[in-house]
C-alpha atoms as a PDB file:
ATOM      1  CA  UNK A   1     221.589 115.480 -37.245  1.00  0.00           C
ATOM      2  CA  UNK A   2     222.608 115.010 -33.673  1.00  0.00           C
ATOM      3  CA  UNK A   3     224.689 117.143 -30.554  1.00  0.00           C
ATOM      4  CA  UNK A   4     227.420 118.867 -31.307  1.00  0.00           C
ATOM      5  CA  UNK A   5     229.756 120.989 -29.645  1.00  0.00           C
ATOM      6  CA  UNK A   6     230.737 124.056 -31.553  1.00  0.00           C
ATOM      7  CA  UNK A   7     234.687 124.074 -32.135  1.00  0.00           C
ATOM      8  CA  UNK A   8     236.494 126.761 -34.334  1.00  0.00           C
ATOM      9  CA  UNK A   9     239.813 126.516 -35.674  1.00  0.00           C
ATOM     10  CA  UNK A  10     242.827 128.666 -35.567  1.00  0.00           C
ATOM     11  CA  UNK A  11     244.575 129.531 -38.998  1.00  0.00           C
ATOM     12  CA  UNK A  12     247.381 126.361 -38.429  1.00  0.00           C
ATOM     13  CA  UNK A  13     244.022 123.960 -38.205  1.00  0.00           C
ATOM     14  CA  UNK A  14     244.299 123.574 -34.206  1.00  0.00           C
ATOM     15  CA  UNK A  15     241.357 123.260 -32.932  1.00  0.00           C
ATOM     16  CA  UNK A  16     240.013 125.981 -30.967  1.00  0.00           C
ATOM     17  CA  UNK A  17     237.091 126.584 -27.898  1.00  0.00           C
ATOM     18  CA  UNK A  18     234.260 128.781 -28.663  1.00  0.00           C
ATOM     19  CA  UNK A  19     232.798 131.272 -26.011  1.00  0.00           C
ATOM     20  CA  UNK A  20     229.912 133.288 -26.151  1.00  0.00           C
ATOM     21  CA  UNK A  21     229.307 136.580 -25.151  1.00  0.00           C
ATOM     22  CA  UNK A  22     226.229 137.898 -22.992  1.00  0.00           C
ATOM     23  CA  UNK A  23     224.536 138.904 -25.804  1.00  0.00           C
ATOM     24  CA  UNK A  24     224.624 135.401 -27.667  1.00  0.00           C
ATOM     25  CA  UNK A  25     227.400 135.928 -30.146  1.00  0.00           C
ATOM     26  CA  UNK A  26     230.178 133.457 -30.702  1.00  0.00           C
ATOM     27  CA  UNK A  27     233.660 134.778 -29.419  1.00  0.00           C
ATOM     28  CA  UNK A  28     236.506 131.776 -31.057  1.00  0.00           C
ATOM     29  CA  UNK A  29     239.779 131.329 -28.821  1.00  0.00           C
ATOM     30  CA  UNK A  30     238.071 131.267 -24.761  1.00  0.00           C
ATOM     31  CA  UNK A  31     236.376 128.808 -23.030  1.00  0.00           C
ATOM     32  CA  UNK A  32     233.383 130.630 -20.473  1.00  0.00           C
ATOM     33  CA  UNK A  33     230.993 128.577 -22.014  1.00  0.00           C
ATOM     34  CA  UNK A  34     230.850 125.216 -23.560  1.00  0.00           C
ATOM     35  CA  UNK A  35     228.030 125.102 -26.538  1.00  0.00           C
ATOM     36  CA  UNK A  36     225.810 122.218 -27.796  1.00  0.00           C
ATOM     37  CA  UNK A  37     223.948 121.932 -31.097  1.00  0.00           C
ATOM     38  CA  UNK A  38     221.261 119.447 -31.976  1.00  0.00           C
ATOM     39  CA  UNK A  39     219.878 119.763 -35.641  1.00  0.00           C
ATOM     40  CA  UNK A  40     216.366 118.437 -35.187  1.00  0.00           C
ATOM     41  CA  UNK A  41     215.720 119.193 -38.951  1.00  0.00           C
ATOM     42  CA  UNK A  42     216.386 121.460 -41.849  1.00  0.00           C
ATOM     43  CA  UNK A  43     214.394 124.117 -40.561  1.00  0.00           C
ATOM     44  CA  UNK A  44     214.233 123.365 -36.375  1.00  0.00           C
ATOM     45  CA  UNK A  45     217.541 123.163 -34.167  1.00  0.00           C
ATOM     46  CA  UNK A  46     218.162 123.594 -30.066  1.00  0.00           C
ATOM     47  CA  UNK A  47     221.332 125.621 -29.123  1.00  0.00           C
ATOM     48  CA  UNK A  48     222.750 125.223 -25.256  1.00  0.00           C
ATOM     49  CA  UNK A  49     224.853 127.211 -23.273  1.00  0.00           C
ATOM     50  CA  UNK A  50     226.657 125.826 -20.326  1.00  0.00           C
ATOM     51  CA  UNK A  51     229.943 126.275 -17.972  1.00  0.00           C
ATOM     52  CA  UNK A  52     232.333 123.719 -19.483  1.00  0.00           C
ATOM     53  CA  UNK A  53     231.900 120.543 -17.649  1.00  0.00           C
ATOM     54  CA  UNK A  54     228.390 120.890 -17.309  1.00  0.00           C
ATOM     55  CA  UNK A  55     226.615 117.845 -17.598  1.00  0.00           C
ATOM     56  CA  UNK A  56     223.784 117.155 -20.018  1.00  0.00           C
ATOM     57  CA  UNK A  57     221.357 116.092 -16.771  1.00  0.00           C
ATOM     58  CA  UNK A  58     222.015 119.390 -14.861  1.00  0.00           C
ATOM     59  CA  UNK A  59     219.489 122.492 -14.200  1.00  0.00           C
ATOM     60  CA  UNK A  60     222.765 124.663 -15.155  1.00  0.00           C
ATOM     61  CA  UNK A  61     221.802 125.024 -19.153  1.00  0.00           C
ATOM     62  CA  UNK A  62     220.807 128.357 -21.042  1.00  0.00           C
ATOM     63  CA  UNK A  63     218.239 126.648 -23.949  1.00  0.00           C
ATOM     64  CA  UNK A  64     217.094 128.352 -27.204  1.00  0.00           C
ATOM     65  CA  UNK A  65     215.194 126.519 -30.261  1.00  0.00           C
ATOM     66  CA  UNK A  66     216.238 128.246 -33.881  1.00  0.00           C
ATOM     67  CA  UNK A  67     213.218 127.729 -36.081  1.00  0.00           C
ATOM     68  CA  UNK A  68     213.144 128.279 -39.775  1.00  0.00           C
ATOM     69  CA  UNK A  69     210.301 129.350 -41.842  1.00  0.00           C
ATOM     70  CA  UNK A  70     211.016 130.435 -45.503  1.00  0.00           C
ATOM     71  CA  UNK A  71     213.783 133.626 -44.731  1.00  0.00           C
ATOM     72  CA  UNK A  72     212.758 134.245 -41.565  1.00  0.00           C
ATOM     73  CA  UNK A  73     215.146 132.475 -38.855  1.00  0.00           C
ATOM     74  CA  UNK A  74     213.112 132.707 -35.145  1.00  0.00           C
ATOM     75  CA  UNK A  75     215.125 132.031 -32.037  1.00  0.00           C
ATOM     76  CA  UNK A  76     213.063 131.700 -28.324  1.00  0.00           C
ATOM     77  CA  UNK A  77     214.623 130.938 -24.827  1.00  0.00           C
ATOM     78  CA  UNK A  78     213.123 127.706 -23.229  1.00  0.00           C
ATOM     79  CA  UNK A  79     210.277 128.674 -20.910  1.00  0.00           C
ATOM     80  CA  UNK A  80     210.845 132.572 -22.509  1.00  0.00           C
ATOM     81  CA  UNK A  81     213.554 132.508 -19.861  1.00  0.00           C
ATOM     82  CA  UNK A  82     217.246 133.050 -20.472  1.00  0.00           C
ATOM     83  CA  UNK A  83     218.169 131.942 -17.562  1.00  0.00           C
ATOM     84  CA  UNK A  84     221.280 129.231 -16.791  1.00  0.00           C
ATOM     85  CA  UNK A  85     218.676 126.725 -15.383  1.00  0.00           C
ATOM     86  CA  UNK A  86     217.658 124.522 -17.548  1.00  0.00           C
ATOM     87  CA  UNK A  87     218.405 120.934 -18.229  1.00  0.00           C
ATOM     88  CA  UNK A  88     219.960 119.721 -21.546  1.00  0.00           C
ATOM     89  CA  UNK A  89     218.515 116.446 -21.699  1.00  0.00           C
ATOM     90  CA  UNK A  90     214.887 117.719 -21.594  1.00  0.00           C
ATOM     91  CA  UNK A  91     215.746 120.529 -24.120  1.00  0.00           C
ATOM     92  CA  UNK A  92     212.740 118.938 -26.496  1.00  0.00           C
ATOM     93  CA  UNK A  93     209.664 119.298 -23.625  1.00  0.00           C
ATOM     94  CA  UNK A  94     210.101 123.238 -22.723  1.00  0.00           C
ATOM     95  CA  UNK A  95     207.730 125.788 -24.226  1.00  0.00           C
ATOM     96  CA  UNK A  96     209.288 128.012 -26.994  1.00  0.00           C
END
């Protein structure tokens, strides 16, 4: 468990940014967006979305919590808003 940033590799290895698209899909070889994981558990994890360089304490953060419940995967926006104004940091204490 713990942050991570999402990095692909190319098909010599080499590491490789991952961007994603408006519509929330991963997009491997750009770098729009820089991407943070945190498993909180098997079945609960927050995904953020951020201009690279972002920092973890700025209101510049799209947040969405993945929650698992048999086979059905939910994912919700913090606040129900998609918007790029969150803050990373206080990821946990939004409404989903």
């Amino acid at each position: 468990m713990g942050v991570n940033q999402i990095q692909g590799h190319d098909t010599e290895g080499r590491p490789v940014p991952v961007r994603v698209n408006t519509q929330g899909y991963f997009i491997f070889g750009a770098d729009d967006l820089q991407v943070y994981v945190e498993e909180v558990s098997a079945a609960q994890s927050y995904i953020g979305l951020a201009a690279p360089g972002t920092l973890t304490s700025a209101a510049a953060w799209q947040i969405k919590r993945s929650d698992e419940v048999g086979i059905l995967t939910t994912i919700k926006y913090a606040d129900a808003d998609p918007s790029y104004d969150k803050i990373w940091d206080n990821r946990a204490g939004y409404a989903y």
